[in-house]
N, C-alpha and C. Protein backbone atom coordinates (compact mmCIF):
# COMPACT_ATOMS: atom_id res chain seq x y z
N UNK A 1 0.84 -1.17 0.00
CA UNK A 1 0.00 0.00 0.00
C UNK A 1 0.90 1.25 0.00
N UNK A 2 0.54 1.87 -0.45
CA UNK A 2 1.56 3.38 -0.70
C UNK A 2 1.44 4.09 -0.03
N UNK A 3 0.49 4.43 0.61
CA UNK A 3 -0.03 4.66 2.18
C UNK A 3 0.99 5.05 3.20
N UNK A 4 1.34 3.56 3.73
CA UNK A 4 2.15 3.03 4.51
C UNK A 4 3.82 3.46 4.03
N UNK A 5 3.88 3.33 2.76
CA UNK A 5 5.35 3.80 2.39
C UNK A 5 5.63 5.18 2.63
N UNK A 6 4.93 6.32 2.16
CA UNK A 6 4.69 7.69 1.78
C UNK A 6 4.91 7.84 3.65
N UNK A 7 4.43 7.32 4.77
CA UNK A 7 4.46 7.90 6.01
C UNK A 7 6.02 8.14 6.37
N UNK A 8 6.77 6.64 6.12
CA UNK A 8 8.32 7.31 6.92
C UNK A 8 9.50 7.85 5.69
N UNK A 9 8.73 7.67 4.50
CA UNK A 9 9.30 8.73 3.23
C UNK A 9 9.37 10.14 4.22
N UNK A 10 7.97 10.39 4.25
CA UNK A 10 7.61 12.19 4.63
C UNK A 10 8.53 12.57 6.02
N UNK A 11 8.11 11.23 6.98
CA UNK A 11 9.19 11.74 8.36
C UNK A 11 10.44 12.04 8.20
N UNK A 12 10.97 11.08 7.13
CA UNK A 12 12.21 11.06 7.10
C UNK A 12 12.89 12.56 6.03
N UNK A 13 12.10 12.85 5.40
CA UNK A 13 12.20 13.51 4.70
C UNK A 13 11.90 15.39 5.36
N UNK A 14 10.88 15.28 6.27
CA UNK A 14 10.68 16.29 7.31
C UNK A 14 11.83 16.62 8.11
N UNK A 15 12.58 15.57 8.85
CA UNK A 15 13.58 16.01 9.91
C UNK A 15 15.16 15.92 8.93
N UNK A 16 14.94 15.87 7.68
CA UNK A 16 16.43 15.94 6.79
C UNK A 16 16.23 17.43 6.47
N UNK A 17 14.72 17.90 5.97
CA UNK A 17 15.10 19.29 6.24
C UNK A 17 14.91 20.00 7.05
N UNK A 18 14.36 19.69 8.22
CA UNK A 18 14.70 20.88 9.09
C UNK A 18 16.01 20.43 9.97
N UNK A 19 16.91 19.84 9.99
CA UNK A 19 18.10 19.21 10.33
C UNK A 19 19.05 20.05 9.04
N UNK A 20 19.14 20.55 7.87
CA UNK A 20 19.61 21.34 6.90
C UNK A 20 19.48 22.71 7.58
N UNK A 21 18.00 23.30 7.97
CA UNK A 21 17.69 24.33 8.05
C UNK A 21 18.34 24.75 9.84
N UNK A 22 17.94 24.36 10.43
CA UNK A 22 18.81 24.44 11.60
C UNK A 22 19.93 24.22 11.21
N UNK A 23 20.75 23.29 11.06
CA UNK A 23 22.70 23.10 10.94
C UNK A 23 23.26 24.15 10.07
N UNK A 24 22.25 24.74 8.82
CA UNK A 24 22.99 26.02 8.40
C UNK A 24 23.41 26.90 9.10
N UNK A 25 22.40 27.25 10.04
CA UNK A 25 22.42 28.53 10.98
C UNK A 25 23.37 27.94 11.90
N UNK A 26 23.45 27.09 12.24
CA UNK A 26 24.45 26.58 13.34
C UNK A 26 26.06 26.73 13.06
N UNK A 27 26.08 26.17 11.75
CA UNK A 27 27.33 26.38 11.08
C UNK A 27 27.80 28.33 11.47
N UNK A 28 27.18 28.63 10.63
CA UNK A 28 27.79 30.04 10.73
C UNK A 28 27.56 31.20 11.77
N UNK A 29 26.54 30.35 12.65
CA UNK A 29 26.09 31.14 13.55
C UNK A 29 25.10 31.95 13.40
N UNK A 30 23.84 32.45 14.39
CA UNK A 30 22.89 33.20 13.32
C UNK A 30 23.03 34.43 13.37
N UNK A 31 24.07 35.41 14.07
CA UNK A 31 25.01 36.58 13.48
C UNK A 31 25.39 36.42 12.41
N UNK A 32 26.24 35.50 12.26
CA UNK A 32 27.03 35.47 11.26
C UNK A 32 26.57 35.09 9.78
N UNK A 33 25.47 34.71 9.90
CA UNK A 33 24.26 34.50 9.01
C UNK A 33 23.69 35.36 7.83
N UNK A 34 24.04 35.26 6.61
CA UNK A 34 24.01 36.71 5.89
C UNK A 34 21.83 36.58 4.79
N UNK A 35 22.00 37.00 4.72
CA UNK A 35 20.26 37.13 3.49
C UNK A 35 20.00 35.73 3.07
N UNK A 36 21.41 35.60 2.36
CA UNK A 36 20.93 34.32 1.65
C UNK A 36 21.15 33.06 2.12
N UNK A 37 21.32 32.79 3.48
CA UNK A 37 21.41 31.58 4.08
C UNK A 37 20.24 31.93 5.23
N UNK A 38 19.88 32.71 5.70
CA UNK A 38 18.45 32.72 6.64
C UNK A 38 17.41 32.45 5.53
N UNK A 39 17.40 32.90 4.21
CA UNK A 39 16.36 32.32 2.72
C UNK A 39 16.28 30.83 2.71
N UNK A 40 17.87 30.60 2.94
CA UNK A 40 17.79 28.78 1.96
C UNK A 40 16.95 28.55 3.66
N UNK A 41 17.68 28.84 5.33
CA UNK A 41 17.19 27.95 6.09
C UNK A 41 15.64 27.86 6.61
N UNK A 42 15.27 29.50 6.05
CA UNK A 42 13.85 29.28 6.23
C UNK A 42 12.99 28.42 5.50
N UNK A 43 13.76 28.97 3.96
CA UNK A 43 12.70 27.86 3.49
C UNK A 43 12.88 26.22 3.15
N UNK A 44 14.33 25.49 4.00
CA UNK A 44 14.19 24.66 4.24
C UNK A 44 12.90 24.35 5.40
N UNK A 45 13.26 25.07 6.42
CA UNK A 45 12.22 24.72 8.08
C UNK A 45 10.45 25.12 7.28
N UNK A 46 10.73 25.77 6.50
CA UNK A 46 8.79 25.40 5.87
C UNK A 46 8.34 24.66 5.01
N UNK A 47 9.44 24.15 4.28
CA UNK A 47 9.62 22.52 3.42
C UNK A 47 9.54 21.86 4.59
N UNK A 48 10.08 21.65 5.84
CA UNK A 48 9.72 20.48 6.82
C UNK A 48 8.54 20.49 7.37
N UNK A 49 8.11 21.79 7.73
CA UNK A 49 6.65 22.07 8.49
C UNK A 49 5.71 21.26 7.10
N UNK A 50 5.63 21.54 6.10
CA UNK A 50 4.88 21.57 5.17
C UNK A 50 4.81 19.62 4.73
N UNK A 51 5.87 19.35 4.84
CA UNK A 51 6.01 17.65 4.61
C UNK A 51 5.72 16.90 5.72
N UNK A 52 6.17 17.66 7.01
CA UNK A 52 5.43 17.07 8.57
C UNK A 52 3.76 17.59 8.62
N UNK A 53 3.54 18.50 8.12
CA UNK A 53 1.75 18.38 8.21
C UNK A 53 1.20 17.26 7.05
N UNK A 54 1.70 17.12 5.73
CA UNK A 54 1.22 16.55 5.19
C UNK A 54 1.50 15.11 5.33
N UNK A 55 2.26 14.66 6.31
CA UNK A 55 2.74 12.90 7.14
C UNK A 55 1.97 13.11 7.90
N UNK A 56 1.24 14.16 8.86
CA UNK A 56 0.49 14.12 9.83
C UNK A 56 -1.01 13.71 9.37
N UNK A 57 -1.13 14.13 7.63
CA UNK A 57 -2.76 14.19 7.49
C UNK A 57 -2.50 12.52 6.70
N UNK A 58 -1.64 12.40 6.53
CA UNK A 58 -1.30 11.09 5.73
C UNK A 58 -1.76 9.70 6.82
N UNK A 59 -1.46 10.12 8.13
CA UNK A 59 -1.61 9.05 9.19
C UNK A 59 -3.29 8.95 9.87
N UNK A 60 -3.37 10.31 9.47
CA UNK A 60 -5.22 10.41 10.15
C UNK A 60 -5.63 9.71 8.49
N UNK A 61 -5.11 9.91 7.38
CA UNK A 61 -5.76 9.07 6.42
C UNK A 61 -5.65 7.75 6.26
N UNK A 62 -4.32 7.07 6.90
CA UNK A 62 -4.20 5.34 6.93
C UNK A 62 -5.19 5.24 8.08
N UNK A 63 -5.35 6.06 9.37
CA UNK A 63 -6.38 5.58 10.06
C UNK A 63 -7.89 5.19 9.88
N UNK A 64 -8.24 6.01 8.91
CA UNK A 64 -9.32 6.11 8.31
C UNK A 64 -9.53 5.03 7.30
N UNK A 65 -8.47 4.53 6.85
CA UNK A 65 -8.19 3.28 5.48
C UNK A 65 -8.41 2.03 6.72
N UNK A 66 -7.68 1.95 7.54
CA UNK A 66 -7.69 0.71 8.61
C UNK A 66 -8.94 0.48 9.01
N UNK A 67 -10.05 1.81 9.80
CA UNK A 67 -11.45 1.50 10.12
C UNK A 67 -12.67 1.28 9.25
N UNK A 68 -12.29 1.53 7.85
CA UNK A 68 -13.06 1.35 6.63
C UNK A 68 -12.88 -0.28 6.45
N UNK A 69 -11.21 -1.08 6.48
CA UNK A 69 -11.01 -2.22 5.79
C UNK A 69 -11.19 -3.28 7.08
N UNK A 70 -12.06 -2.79 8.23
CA UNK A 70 -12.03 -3.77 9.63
C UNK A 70 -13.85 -4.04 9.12
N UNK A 71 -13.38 -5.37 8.73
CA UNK A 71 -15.15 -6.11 8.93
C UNK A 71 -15.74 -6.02 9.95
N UNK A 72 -16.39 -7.08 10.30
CA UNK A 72 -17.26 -7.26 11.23
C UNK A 72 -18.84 -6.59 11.70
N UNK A 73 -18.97 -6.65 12.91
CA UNK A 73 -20.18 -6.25 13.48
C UNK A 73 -19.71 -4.51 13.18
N UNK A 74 -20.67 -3.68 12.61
CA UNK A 74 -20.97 -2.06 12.60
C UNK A 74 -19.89 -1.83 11.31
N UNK A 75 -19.59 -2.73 10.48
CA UNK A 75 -18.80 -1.90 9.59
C UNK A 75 -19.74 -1.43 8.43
N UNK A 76 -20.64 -1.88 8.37
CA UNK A 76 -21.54 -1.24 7.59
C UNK A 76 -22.96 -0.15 7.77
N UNK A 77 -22.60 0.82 7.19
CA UNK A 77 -22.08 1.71 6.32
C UNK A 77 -20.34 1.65 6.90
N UNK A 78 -19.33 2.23 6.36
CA UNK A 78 -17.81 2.48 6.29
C UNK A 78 -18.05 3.64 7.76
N UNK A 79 -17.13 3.20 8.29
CA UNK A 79 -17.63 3.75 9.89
C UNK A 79 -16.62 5.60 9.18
N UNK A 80 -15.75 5.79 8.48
CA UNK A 80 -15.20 7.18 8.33
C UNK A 80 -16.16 7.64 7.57
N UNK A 81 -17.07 7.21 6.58
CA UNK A 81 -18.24 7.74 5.91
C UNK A 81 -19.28 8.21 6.80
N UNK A 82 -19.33 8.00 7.71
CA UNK A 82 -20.95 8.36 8.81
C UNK A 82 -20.35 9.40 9.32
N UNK A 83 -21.40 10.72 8.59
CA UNK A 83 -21.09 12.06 9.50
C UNK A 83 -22.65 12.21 10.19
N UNK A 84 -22.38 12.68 11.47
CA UNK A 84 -23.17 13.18 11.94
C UNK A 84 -24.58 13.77 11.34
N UNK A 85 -25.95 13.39 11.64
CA UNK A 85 -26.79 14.76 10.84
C UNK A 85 -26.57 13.96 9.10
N UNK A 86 -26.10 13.49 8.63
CA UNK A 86 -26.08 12.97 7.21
C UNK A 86 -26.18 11.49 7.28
N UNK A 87 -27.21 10.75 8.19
CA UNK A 87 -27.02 9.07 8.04
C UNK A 87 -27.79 8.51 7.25
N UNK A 88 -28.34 9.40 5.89
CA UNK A 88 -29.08 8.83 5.53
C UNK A 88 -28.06 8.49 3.74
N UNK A 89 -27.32 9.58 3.90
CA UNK A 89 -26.16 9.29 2.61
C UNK A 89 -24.89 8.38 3.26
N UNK A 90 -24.72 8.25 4.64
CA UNK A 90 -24.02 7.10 4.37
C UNK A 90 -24.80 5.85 4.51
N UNK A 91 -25.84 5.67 4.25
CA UNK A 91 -26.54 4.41 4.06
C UNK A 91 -26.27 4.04 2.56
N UNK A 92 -25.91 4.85 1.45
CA UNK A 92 -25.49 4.52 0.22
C UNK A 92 -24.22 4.24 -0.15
N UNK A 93 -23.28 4.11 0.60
CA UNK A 93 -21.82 4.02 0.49
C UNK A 93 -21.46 2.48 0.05
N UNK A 94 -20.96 2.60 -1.37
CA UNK A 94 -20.63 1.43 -1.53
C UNK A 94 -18.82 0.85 -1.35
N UNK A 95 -18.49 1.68 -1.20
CA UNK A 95 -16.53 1.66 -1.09
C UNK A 95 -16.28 3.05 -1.37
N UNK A 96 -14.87 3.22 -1.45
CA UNK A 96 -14.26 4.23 -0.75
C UNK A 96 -12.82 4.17 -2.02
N UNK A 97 -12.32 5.66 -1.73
CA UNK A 97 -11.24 5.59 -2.08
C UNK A 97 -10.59 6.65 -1.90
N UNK A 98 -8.84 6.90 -1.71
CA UNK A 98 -8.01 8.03 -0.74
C UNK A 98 -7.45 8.70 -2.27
N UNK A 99 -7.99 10.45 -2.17
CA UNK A 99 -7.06 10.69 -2.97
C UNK A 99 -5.51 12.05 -2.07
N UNK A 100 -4.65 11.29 -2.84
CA UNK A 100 -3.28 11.91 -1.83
C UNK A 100 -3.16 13.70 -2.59
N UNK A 101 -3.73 14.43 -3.44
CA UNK A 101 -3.43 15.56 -3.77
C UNK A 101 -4.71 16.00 -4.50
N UNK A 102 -6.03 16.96 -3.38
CA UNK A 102 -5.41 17.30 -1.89
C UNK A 102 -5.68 15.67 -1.49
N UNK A 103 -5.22 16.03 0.16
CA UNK A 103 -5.44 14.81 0.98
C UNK A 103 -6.54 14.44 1.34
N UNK A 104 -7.18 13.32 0.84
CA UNK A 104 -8.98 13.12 1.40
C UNK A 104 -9.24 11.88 1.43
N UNK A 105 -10.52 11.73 2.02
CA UNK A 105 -11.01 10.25 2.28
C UNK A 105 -12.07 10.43 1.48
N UNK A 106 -12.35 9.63 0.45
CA UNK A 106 -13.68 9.97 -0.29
C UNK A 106 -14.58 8.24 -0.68
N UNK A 107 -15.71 8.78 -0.34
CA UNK A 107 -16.81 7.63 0.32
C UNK A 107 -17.96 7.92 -1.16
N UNK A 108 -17.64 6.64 -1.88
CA UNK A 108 -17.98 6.88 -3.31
C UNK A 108 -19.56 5.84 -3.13
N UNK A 109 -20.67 6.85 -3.60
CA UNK A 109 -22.10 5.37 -3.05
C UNK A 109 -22.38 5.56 -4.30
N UNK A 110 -23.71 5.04 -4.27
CA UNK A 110 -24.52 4.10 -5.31
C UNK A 110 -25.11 5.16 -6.25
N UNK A 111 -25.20 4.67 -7.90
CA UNK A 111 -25.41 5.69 -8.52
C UNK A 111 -24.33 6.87 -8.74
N UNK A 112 -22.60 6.69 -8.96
CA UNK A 112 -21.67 6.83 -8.77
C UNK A 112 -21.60 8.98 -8.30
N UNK A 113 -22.31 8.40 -7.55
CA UNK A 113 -21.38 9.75 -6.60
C UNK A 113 -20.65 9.50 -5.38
N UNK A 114 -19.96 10.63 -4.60
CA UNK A 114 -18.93 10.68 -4.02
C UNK A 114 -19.05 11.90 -3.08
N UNK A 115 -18.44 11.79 -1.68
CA UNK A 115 -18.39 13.02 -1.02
C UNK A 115 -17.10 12.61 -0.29
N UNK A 116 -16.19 13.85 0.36
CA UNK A 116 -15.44 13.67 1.20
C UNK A 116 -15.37 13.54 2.44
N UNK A 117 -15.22 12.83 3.45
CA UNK A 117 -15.21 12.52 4.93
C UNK A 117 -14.44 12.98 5.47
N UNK A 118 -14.80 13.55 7.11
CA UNK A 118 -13.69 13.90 7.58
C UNK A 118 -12.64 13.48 8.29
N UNK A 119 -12.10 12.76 7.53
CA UNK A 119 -10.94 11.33 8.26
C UNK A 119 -9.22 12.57 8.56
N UNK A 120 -9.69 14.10 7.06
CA UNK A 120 -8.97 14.35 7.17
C UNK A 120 -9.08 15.64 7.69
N UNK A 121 -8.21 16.37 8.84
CA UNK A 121 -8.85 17.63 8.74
C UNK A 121 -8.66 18.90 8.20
N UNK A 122 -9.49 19.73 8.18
CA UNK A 122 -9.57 20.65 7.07
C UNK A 122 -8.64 21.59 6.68
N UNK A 123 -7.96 21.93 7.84
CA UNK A 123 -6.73 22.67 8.15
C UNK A 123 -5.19 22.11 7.16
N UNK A 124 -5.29 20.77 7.12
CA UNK A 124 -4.31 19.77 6.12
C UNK A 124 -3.32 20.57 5.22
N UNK A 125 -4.52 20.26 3.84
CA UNK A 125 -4.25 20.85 3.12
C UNK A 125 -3.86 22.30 2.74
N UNK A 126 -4.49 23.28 2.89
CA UNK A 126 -4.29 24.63 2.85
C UNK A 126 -3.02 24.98 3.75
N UNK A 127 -2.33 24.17 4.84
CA UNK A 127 -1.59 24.75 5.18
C UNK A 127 -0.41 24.11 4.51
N UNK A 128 -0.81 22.79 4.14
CA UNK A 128 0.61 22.37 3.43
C UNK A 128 1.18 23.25 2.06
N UNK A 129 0.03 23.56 1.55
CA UNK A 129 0.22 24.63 0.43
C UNK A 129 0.63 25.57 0.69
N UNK A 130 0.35 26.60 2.30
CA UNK A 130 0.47 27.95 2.16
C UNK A 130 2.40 27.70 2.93
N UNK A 131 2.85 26.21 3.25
CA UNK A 131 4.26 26.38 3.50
C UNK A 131 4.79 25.88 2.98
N UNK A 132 4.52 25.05 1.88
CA UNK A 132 5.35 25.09 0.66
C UNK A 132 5.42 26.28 -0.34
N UNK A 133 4.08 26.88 -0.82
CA UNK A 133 4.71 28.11 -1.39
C UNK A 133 5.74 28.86 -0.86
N UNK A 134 5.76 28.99 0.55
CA UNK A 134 6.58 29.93 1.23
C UNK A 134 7.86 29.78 1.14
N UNK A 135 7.70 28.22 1.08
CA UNK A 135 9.66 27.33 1.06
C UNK A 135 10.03 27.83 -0.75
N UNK A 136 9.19 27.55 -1.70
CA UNK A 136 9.71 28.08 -2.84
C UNK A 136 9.95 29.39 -2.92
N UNK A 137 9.31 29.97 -2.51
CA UNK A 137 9.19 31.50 -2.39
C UNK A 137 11.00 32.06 -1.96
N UNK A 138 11.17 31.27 -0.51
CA UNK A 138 12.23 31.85 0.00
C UNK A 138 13.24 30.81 -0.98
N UNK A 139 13.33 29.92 -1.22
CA UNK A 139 14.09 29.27 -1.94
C UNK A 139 14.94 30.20 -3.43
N UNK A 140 13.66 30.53 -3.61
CA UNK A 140 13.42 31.54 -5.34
C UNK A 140 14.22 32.76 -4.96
N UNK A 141 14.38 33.38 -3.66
CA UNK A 141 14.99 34.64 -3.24
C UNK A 141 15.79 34.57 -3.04
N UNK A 142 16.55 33.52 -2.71
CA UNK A 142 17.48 33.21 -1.92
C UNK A 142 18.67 32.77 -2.98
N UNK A 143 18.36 32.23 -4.14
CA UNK A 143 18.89 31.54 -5.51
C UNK A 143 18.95 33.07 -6.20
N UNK A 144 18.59 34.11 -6.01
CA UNK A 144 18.72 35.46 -7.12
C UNK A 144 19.70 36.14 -6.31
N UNK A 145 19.23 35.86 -4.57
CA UNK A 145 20.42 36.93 -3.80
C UNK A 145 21.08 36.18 -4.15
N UNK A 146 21.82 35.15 -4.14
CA UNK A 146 23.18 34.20 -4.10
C UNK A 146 23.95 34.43 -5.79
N UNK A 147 22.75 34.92 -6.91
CA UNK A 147 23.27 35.29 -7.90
C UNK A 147 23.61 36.55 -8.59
N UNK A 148 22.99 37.37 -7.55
CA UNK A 148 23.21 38.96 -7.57
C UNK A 148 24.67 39.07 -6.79
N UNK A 149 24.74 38.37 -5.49
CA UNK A 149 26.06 38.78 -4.62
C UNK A 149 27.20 38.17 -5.74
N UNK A 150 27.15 36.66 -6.36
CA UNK A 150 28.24 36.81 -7.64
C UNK A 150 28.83 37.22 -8.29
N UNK A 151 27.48 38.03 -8.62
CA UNK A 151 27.89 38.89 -10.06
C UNK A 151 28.31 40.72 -9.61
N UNK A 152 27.86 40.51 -8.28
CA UNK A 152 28.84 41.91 -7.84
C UNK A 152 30.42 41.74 -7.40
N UNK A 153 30.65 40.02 -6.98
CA UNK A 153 31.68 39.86 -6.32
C UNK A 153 32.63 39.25 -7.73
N UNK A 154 32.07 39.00 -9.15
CA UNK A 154 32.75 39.03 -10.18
C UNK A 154 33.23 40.15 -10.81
N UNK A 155 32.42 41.41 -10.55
CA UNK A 155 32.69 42.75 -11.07
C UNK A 155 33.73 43.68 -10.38
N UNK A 156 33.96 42.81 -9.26
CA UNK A 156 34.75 44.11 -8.31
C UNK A 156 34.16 45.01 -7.23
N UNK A 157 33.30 44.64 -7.35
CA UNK A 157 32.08 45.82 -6.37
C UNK A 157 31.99 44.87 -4.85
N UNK A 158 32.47 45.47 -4.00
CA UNK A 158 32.08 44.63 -2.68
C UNK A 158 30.47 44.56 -2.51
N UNK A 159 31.00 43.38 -1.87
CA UNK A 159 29.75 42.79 -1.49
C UNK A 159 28.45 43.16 -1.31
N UNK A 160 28.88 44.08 -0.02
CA UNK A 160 27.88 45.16 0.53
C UNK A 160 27.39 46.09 -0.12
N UNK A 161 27.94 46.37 -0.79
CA UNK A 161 27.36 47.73 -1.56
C UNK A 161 26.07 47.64 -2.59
């Protein structure tokens, strides 16, 4: 299941960058720290925030895959399909299926429609987006300062100026 793979991908992949983004600053100290290395380390640490929320919504979604695929007594209707106030549409639920972008649990019934459940919560997505833009963002600034300070420090012009 890809599920299950994608969880210690993302962890592992979360604490490599914010382990980058911290050890930069550590390296040089965060005095000593000039534009374009507080750029790369921020927007490493919101590449990690952003890959640790989306491992976080990834695990409320295998949870939601595990209580859907447990038979027995009350599994029918799909126990992540039953919202509150709506038991009369999950009485139509015929199976289910996770889509990973955005992150959702979606409870597909009879007469092929579909709604999303809240296995995941709503907060998820939108924030994984609004800190990954931010990591490209500073990434993108950080790649022009590093090519502006070059091309002043190829011309002769100090740094600073």
């Amino acid at each position: 299941m890809v599920l299950l793979l994608l969880i210690p991908v993302g962890l592992i992949t979360a604490f490599g960058l914010a382990g980058y983004g911290f050890g930069g600053l550590g390296r040089v100290g965060v005095r000593g720290a000039g534009r374009e290395m507080w750029l790369r380390c921020l927007g490493s640490l919101l590449g990690a925030g952003a890959v640790a929320v989306y491992t976080w919504g990834l695990l409320l979604l295998a949870g939601a895959v595990l209580e859907a695929e447990d038979g027995g007594t009350d599994s029918a209707p799909l126990r992540p399909c039953r919202t509150p106030g709506q038991w009369e549409r999950a009485l139509h639920v015929i199976d289910y299926d996770v889509d990973y972008v955005p992150l959702r649990f979606v409870c597909e019934t009879t007469g092929g429609g579909s709604f999303a459940a809240d296995a995941v919560p709503g907060y998820v997505n939108p924030v994984v987006v609004g800190f990954a833009l931010g990591a490209v963002v500073c990434a993108g600034v950080a790649a022009v300062t590093g090519e502006m300070s070059q091309r002043r420090v190829g011309s002769g012009e100090k740094p600073g100026a």
